[in-house]
PDB file of N, CA and C in Angstrom:
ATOM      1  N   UNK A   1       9.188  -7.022 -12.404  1.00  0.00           N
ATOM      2  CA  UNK A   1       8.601  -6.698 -11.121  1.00  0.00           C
ATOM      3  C   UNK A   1       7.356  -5.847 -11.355  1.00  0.00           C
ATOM      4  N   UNK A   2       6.254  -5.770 -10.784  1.00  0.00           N
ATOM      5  CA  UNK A   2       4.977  -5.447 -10.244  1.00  0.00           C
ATOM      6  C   UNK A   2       4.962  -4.015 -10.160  1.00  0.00           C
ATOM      7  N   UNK A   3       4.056  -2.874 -10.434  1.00  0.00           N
ATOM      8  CA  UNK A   3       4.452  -2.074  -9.829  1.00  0.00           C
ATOM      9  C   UNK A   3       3.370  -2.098  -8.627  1.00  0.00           C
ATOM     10  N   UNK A   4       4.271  -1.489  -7.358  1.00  0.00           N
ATOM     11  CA  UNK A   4       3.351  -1.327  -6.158  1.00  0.00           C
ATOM     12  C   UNK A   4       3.473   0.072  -5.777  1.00  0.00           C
ATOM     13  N   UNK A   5       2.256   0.030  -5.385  1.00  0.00           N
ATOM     14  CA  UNK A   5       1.523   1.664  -5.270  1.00  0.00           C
ATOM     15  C   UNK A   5       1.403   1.888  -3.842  1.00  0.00           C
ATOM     16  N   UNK A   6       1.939   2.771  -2.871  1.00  0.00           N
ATOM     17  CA  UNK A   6       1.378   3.046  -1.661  1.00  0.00           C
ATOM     18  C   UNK A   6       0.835   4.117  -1.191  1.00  0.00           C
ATOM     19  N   UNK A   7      -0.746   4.315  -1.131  1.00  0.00           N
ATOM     20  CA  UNK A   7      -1.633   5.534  -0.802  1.00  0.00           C
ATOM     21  C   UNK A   7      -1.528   5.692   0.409  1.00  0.00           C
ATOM     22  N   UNK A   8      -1.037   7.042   0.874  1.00  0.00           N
ATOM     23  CA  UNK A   8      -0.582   7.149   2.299  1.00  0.00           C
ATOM     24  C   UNK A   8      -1.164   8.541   2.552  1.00  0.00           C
ATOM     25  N   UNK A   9      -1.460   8.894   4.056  1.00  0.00           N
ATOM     26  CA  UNK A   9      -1.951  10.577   4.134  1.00  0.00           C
ATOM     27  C   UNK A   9      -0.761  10.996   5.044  1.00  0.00           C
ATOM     28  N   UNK A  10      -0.975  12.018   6.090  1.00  0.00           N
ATOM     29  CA  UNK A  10       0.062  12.738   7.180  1.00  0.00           C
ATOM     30  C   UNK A  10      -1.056  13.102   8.103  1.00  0.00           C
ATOM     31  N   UNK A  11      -0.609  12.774   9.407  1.00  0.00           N
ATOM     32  CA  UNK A  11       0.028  12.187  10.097  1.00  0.00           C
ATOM     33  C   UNK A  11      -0.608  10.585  10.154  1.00  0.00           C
ATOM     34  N   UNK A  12       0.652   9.601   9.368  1.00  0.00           N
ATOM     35  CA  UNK A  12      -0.153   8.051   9.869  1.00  0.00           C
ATOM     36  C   UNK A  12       1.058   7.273   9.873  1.00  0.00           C
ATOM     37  N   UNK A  13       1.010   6.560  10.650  1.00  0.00           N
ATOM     38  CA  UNK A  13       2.084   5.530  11.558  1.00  0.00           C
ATOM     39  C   UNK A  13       1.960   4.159  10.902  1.00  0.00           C
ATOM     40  N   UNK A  14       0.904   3.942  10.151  1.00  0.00           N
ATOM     41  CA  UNK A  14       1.152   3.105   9.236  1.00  0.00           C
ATOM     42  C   UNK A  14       1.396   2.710   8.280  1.00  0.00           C
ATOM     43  N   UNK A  15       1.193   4.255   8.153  1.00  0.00           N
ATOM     44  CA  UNK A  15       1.732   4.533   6.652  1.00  0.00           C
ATOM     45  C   UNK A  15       3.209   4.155   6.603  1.00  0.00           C
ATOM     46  N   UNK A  16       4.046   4.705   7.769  1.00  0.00           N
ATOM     47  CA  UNK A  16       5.569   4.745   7.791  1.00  0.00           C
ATOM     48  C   UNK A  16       5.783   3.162   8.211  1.00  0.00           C
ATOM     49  N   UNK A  17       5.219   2.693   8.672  1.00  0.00           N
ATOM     50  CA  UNK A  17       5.515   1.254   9.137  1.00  0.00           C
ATOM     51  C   UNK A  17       5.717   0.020   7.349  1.00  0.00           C
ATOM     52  N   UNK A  18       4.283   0.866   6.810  1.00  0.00           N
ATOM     53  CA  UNK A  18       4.037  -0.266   5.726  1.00  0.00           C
ATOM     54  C   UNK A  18       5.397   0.320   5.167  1.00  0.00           C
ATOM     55  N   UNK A  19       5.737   1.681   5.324  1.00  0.00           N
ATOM     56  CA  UNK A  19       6.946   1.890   3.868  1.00  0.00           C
ATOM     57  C   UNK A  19       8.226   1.583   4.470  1.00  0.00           C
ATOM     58  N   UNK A  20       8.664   1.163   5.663  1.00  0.00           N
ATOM     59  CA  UNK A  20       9.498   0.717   5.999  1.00  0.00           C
ATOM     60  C   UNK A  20       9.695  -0.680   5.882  1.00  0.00           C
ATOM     61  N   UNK A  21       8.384  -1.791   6.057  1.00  0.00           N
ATOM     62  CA  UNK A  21       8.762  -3.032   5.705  1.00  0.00           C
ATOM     63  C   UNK A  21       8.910  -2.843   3.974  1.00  0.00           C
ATOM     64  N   UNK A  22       8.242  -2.481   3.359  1.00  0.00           N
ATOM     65  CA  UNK A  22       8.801  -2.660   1.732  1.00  0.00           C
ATOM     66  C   UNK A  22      10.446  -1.977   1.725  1.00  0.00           C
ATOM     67  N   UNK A  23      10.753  -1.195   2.051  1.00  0.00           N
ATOM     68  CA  UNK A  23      11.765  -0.819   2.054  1.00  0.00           C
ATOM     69  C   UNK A  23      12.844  -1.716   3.020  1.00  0.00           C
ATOM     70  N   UNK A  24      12.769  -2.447   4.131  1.00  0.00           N
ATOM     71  CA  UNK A  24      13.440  -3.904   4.212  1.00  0.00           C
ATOM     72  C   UNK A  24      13.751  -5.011   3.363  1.00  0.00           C
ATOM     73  N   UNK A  25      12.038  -4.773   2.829  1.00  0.00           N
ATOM     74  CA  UNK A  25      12.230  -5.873   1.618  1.00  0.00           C
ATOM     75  C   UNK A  25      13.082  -5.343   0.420  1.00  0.00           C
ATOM     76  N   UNK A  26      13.336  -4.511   0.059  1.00  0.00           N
ATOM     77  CA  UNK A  26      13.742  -4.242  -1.249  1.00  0.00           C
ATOM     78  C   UNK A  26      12.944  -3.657  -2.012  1.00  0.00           C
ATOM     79  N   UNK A  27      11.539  -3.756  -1.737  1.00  0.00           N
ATOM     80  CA  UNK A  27      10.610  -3.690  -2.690  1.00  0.00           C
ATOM     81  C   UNK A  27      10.333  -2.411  -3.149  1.00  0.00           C
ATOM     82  N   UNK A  28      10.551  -1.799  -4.275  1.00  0.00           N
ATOM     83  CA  UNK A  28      10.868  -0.401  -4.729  1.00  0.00           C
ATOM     84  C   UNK A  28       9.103  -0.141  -5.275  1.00  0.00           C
ATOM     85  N   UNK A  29       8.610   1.055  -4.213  1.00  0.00           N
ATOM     86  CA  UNK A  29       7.189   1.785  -4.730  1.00  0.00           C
ATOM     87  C   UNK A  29       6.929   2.690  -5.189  1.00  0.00           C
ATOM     88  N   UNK A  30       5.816   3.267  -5.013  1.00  0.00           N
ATOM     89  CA  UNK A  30       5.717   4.618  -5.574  1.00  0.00           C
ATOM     90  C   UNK A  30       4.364   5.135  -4.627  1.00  0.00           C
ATOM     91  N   UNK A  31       4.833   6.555  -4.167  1.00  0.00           N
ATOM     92  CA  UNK A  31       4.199   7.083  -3.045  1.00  0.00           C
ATOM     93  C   UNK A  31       3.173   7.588  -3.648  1.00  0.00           C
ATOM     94  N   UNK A  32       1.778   7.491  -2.892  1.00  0.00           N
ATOM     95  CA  UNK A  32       1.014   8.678  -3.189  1.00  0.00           C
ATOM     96  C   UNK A  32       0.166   9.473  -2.006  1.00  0.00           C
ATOM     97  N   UNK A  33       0.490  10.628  -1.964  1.00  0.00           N
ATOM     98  CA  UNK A  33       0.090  10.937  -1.023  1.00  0.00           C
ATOM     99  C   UNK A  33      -1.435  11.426  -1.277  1.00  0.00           C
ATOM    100  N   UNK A  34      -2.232  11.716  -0.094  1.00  0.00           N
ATOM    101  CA  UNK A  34      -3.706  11.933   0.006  1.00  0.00           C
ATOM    102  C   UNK A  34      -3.539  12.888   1.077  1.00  0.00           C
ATOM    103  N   UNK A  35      -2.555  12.917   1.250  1.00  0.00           N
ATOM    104  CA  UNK A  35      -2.565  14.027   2.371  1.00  0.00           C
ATOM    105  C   UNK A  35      -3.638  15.991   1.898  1.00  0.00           C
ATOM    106  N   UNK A  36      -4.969  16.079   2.661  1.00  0.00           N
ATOM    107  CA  UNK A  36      -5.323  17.448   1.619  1.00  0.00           C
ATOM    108  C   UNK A  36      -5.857  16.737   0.722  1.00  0.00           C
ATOM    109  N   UNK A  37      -6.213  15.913   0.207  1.00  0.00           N
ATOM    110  CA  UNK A  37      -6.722  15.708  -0.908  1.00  0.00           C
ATOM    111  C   UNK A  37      -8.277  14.570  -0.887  1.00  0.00           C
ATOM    112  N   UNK A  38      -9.473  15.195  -0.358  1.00  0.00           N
ATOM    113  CA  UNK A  38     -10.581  14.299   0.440  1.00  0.00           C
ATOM    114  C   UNK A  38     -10.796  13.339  -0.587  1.00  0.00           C
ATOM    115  N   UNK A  39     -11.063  14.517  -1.963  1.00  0.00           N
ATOM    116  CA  UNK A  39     -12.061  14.058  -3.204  1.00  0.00           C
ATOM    117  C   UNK A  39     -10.804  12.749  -3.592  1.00  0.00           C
ATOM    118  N   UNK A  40      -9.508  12.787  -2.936  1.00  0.00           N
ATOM    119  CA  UNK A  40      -8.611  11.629  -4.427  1.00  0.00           C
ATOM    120  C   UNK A  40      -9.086  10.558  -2.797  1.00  0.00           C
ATOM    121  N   UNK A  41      -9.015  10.663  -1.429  1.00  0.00           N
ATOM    122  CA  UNK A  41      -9.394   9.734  -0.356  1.00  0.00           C
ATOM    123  C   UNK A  41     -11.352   9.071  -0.822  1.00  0.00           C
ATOM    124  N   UNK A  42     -11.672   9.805  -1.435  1.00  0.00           N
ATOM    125  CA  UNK A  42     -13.144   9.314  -1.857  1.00  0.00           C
ATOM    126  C   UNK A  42     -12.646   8.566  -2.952  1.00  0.00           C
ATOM    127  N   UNK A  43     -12.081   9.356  -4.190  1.00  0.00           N
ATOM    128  CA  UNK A  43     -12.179   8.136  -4.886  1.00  0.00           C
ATOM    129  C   UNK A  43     -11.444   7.096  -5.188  1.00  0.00           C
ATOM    130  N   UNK A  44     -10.527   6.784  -3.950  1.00  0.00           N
ATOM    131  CA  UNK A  44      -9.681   5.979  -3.711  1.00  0.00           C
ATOM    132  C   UNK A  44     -10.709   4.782  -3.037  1.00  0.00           C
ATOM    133  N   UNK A  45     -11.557   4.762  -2.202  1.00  0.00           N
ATOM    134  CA  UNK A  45     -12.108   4.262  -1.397  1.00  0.00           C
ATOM    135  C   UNK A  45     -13.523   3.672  -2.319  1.00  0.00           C
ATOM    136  N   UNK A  46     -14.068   4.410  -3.484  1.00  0.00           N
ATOM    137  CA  UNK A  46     -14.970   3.876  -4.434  1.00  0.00           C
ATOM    138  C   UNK A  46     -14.449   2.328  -5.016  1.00  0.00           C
ATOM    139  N   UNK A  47     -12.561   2.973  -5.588  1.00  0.00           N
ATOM    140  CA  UNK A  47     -12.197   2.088  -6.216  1.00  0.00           C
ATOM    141  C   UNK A  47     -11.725   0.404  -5.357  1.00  0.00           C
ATOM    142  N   UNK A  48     -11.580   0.593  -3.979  1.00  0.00           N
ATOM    143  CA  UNK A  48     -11.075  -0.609  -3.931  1.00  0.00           C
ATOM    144  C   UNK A  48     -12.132  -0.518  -2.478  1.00  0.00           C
ATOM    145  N   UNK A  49     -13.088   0.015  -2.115  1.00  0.00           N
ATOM    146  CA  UNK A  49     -13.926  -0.841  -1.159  1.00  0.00           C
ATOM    147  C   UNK A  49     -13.594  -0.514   0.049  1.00  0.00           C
ATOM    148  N   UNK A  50     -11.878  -0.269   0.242  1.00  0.00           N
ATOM    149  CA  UNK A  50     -11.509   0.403   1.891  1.00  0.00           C
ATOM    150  C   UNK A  50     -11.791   1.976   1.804  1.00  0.00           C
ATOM    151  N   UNK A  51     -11.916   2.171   3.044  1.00  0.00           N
ATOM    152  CA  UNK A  51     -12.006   3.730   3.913  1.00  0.00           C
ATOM    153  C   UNK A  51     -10.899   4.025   4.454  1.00  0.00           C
ATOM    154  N   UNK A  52      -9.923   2.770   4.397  1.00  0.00           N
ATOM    155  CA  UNK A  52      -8.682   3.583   5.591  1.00  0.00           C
ATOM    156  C   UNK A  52      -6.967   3.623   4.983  1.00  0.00           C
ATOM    157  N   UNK A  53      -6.535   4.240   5.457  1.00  0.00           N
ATOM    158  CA  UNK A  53      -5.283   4.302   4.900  1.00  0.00           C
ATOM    159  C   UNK A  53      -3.887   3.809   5.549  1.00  0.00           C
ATOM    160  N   UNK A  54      -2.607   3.280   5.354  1.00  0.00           N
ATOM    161  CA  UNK A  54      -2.059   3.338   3.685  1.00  0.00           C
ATOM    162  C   UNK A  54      -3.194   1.873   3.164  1.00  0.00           C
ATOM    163  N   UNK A  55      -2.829   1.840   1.594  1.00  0.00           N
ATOM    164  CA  UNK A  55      -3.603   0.979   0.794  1.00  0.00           C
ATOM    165  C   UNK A  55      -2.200   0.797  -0.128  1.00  0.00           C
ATOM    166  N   UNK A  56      -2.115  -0.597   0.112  1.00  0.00           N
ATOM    167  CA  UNK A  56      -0.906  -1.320  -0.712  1.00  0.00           C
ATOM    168  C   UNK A  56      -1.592  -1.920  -2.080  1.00  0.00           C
ATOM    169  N   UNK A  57      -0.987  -1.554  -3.244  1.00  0.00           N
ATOM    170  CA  UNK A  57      -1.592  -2.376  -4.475  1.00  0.00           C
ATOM    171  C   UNK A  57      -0.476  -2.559  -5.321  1.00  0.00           C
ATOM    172  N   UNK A  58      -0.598  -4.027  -5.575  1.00  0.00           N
ATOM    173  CA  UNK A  58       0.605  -4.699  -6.778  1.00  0.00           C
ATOM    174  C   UNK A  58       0.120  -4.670  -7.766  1.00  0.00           C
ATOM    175  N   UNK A  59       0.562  -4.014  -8.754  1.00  0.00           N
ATOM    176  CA  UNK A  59      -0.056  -4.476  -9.998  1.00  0.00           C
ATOM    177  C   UNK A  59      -1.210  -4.348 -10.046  1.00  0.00           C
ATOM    178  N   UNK A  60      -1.750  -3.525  -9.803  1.00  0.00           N
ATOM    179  CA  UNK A  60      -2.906  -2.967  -9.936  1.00  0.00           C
ATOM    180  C   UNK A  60      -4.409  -4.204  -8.770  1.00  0.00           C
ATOM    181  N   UNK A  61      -3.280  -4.653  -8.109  1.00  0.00           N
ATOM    182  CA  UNK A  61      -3.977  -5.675  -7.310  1.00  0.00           C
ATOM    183  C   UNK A  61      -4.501  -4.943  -5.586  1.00  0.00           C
ATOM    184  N   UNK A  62      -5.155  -4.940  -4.871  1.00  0.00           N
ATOM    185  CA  UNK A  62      -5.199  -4.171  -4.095  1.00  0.00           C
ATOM    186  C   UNK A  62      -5.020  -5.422  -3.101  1.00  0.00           C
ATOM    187  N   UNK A  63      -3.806  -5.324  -1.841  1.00  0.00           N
ATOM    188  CA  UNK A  63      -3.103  -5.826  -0.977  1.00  0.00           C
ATOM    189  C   UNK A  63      -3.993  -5.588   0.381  1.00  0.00           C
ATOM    190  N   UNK A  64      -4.146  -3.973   0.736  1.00  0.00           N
ATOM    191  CA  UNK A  64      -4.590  -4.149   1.441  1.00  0.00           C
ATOM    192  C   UNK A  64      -3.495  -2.621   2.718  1.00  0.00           C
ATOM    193  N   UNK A  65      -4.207  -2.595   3.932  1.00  0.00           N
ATOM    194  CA  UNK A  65      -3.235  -1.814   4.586  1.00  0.00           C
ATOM    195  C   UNK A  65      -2.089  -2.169   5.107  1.00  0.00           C
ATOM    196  N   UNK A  66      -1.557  -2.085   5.912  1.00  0.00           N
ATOM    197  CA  UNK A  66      -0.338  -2.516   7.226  1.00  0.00           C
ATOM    198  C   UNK A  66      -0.474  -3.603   7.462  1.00  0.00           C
ATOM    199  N   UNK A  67      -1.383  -4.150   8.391  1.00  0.00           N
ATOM    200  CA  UNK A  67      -1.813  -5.626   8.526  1.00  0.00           C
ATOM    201  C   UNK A  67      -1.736  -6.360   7.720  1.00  0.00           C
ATOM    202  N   UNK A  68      -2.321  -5.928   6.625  1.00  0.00           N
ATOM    203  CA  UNK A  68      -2.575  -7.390   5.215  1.00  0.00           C
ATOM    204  C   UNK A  68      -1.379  -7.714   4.480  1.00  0.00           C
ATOM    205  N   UNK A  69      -0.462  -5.930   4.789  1.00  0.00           N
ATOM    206  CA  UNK A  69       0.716  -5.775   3.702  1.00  0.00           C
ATOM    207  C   UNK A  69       1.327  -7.040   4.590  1.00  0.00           C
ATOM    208  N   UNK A  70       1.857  -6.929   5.762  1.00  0.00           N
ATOM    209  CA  UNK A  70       2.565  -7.178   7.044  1.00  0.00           C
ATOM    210  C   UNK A  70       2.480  -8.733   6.767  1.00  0.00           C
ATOM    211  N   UNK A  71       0.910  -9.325   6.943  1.00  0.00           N
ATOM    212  CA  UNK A  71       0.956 -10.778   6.706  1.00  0.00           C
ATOM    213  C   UNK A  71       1.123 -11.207   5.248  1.00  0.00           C
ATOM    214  N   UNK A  72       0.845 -10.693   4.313  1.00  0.00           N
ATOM    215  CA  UNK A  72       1.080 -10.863   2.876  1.00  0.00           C
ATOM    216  C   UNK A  72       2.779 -11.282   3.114  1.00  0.00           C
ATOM    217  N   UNK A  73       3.545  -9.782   3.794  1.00  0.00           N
ATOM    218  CA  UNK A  73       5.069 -10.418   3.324  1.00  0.00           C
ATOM    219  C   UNK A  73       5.209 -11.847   4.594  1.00  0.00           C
ATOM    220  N   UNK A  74       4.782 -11.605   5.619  1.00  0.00           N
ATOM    221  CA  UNK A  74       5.378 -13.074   6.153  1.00  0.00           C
ATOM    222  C   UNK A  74       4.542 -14.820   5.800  1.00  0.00           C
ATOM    223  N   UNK A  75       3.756 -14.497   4.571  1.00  0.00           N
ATOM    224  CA  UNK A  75       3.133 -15.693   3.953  1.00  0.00           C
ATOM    225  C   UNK A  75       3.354 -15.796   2.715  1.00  0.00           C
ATOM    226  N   UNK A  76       4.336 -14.905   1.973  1.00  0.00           N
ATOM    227  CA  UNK A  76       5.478 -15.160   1.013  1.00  0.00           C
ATOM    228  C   UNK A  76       4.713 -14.990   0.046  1.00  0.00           C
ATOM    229  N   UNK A  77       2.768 -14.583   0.276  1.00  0.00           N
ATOM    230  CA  UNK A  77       2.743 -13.620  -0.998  1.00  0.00           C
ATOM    231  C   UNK A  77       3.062 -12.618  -1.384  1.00  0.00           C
ATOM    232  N   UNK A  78       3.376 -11.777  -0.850  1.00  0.00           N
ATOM    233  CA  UNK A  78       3.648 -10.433  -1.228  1.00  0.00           C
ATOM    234  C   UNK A  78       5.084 -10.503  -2.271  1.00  0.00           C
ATOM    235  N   UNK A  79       6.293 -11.304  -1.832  1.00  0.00           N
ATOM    236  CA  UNK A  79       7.270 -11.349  -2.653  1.00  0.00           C
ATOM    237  C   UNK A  79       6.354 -12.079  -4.194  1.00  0.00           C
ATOM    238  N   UNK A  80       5.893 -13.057  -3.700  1.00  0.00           N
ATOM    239  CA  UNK A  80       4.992 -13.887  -4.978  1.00  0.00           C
ATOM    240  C   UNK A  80       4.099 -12.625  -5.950  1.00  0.00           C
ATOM    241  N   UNK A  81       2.891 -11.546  -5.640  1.00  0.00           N
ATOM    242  CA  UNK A  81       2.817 -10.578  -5.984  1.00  0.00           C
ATOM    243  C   UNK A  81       3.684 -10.166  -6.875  1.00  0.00           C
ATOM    244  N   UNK A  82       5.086  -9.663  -6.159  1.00  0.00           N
ATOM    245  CA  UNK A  82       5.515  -8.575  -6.299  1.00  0.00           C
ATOM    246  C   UNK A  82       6.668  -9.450  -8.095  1.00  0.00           C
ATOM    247  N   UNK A  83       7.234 -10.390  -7.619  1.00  0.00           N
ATOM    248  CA  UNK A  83       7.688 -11.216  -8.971  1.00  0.00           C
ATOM    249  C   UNK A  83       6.593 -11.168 -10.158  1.00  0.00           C
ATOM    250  N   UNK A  84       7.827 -11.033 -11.523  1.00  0.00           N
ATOM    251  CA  UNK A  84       7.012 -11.165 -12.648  1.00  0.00           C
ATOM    252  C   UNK A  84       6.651 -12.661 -12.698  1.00  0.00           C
TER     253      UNK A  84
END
């Protein structure tokens, strides 16, 4: 399995949404918070092009936020992703 990364700040509702569908799925992550932390939200945002948060990445693949995570799992990439 993949590892998937979820960059999340406080207070965000999508953040809890995206970690609740992986956590339906099974899909075991690893949190990172940005909460307080501008300079790791800058260079989070150098590295993959978004400004907004959570930011889902498989394998060093960048997924995307809530929305993308959301349609990723109901178009059966995200399980595809997430398999070795």
């Amino acid at each position: 399995m993949r590892e998937v990364i979820v960059y999340t700040t406080e207070p965000c509702g999508f953040c809890t949404r995206v970690k609740m569908l992986l956590k339906a799925r099974e899909i075991a992550f690893r949190e990172v918070s940005l909460a307080g932390d501008p300079e790791g939200v800058v260079a989070l945002a150098e590295k993959t092009g978004m400004t907004t948060l959570p930011q889902v990445t498989v394998g060093g693949i960048l997924v995307g936020g809530y929305d993308d995570t959301a349609a990723a799992d109901a178009s059966g990439m995200l399980a595809d992703l997430v398999a070795d």
